[in-house]
Structure formats: structure tokens, C-alpha cells
Protein backbone atom coordinates (compact mmCIF):
# COMPACT_ATOMS: atom_id res chain seq x y z
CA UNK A 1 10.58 19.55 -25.76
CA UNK A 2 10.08 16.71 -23.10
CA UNK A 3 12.91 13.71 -23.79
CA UNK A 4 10.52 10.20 -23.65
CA UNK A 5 11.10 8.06 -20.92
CA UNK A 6 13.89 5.38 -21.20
CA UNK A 7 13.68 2.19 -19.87
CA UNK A 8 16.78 0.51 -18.94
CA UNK A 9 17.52 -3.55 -19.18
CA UNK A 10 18.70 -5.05 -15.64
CA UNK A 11 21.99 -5.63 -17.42
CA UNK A 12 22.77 -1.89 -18.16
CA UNK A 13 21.39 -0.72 -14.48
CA UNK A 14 24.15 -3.69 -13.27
CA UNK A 15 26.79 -2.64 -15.36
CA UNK A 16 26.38 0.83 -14.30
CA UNK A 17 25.78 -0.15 -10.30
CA UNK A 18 29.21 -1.90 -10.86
CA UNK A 19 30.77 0.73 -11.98
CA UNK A 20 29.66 2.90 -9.53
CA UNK A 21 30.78 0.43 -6.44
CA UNK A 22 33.96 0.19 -8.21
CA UNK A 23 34.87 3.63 -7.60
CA UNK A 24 37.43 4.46 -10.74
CA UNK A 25 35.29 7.49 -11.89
CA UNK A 26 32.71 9.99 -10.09
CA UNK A 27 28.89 9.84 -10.50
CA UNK A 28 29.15 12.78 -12.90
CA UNK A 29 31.91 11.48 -14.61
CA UNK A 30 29.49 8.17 -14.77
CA UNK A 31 26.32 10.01 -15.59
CA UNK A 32 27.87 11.39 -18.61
CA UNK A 33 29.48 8.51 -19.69
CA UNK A 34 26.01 6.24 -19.58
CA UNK A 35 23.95 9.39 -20.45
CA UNK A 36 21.79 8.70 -16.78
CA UNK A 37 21.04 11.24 -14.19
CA UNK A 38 23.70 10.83 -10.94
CA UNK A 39 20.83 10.24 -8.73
CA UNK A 40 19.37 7.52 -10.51
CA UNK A 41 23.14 5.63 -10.77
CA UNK A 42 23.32 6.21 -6.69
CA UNK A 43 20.10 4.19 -6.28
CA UNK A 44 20.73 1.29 -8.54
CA UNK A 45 24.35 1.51 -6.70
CA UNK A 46 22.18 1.43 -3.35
CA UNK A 47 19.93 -1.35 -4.46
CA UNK A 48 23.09 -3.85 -5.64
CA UNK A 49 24.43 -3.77 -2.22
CA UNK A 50 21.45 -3.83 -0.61
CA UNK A 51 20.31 -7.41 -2.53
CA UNK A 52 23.35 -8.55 -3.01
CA UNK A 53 23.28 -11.56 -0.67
CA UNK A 54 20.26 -12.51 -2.32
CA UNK A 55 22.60 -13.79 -5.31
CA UNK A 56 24.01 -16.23 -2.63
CA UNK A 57 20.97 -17.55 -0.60
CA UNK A 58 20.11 -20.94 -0.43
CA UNK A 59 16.71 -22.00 -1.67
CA UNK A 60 15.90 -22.52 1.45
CA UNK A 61 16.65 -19.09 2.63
CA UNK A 62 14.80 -17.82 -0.88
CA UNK A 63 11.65 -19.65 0.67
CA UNK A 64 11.85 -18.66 4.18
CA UNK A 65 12.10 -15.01 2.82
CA UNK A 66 8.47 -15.55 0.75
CA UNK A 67 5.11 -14.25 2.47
CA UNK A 68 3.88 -15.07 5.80
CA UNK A 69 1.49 -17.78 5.43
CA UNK A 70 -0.57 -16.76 8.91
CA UNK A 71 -0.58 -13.40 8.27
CA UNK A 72 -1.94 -14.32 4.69
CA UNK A 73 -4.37 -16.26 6.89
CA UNK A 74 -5.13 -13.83 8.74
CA UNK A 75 -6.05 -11.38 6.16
CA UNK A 76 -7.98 -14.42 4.19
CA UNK A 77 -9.96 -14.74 7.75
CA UNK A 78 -10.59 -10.47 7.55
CA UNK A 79 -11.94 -10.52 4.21
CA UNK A 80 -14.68 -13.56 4.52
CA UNK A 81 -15.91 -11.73 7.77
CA UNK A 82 -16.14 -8.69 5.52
CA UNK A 83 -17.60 -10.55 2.52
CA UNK A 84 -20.56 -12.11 4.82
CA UNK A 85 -21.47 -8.34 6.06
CA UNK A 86 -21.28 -6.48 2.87
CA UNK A 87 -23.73 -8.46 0.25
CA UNK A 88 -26.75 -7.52 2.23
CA UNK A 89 -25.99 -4.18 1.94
CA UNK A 90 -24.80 -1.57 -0.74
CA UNK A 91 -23.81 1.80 -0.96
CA UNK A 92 -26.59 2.80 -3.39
CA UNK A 93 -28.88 3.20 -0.13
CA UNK A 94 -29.39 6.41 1.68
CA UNK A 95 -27.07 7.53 4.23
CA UNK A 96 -29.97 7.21 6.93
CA UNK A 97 -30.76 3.73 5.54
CA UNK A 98 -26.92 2.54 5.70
CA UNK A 99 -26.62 3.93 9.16
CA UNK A 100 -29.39 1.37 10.47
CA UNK A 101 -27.66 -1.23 8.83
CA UNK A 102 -24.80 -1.59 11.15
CA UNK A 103 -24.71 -4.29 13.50
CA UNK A 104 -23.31 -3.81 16.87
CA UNK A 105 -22.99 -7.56 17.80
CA UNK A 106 -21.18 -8.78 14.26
CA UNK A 107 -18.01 -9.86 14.33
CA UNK A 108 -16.81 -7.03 12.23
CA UNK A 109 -15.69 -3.51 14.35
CA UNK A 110 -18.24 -0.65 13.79
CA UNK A 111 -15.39 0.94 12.63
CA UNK A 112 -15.00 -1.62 9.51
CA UNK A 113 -18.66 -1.54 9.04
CA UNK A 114 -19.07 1.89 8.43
CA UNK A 115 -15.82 2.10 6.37
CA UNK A 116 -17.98 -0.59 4.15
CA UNK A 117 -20.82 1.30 4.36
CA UNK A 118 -19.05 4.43 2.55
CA UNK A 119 -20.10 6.01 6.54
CA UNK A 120 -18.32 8.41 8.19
CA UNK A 121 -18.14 6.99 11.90
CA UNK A 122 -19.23 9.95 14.03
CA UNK A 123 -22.42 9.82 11.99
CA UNK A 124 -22.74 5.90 13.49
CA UNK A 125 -22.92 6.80 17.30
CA UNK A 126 -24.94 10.52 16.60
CA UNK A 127 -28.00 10.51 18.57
CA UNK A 128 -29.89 13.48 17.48
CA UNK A 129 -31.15 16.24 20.37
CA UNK A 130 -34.70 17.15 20.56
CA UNK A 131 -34.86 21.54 20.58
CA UNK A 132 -36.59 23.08 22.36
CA UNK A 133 -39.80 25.81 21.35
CA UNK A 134 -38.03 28.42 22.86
CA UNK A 135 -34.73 28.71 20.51
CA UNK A 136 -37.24 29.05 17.48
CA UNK A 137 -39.32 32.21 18.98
């Protein structure tokens, strides 16, 4: 029978990081004593000294650390470009019908477009060959 899933407060996963860092006792001898598998006390040992310094920063430091507001620009900019393109057209139309509805000269790559368009982008620059009579005698 399959034990449910435990979820663990931040206060036991620091307790048992601590103990860990500490050193006294092994990870078996701490994965028995908390009743948690060793790997999972080596990563929440991992994690502590990994963020540590966090505890410390500055609030400065805390807000230099948040998202980058250009690239957030950036990817605001992507979006409208991609917004404008796609409300004329919809996936609901025939392959052949979304094909012609690709625009070399937007802004947006062909690339994007047909990733939009639910297109695979060979089938954007195939240019059908005529055949000839002879192959079908």
C-alpha cells in the first residue's frame, strides 16, 4: 500500500537542514530519526547554504535581485507584436488556408508565425513540383 504524500512546514525542513550542516549524526542516522528519506535531507541541507545570504541582504540587494524590468519589456514588446498577427487568424482554418496567411514583411519571424499558425515551417517555404506525363505511364 502506497504511504500519502507528506508535506513538511519550512520549520521542520530548517530544523532538519540544521541538523544536517551541523554534522553530529549521519544522514541515515538523521533520516531515521525525522522519518525522511536521506536524499531529501541532502537537498534541503543544499538549499540552506545555498540561500543563506539571502537571510542577510539588504532591501536593497532583495530588490536588485527581483526581475529584469527590460527583459520584462522586452517580452511585453514580443507578445503585442504577436497579439496584432494572431486575431486575424485562427487555427480552425485549413492547413492550406493558414499557410497563405503568413506575411513575409510583418514584423514577426516566419518562424513565429507559423509556430502561431499551429504550421510546421518546412510546409511555409514548400513550393510544390509540377510531374511530368511520363512518371504516370
Amino acid at each position: 500500500m502506497k504511504r500519502p504524500r507528506r508535506n513538511h512546514s519550512a520549520k521542520f525542513k530548517a530544523t532538519v537542514a540544521l541538523a544536517a550542516i551541523r554534522g553530529e549524526k549521519t544522514l541515515v542516522e538523521l533520516s531515521e530519526q525525522y522519518k525522511v528519506h536521506p536524499n531529501q535531507i541532502g537537498q534541503w541541507r543544499m538549499e540552506l547554504l545555498e540561500r543563506a545570504a539571502e537571510v542577510f541582504a539588504t532591501a536593497a540587494e532583495k530588490r536588485d535581485a527581483g526581475p529584469d524590468v527590460k527583459t520584462l519589456h522586452a517580452k511585453i514588446g514580443q507578445l503585442a507584436l504577436e497579439n496584432d498577427f494572431w486575431p486575424a487568424r485562427a487555427r480552425s482554418h485549413r492547413r492550406c488556408e493558414r499557410k497563405t496567411m503568413i506575411d513575409a514583411m510583418h514584423e514577426l519571424p516566419i518562424v513565429r508565425q507559423a509556430h502561431l499558425l499551429d504550421l510546421v515551417r518546412s510546409t511555409v517555404y514548400y513550393q510544390p513540383q509540377p510531374t511530368s506525363d511520363t512518371i504516370w505511364r
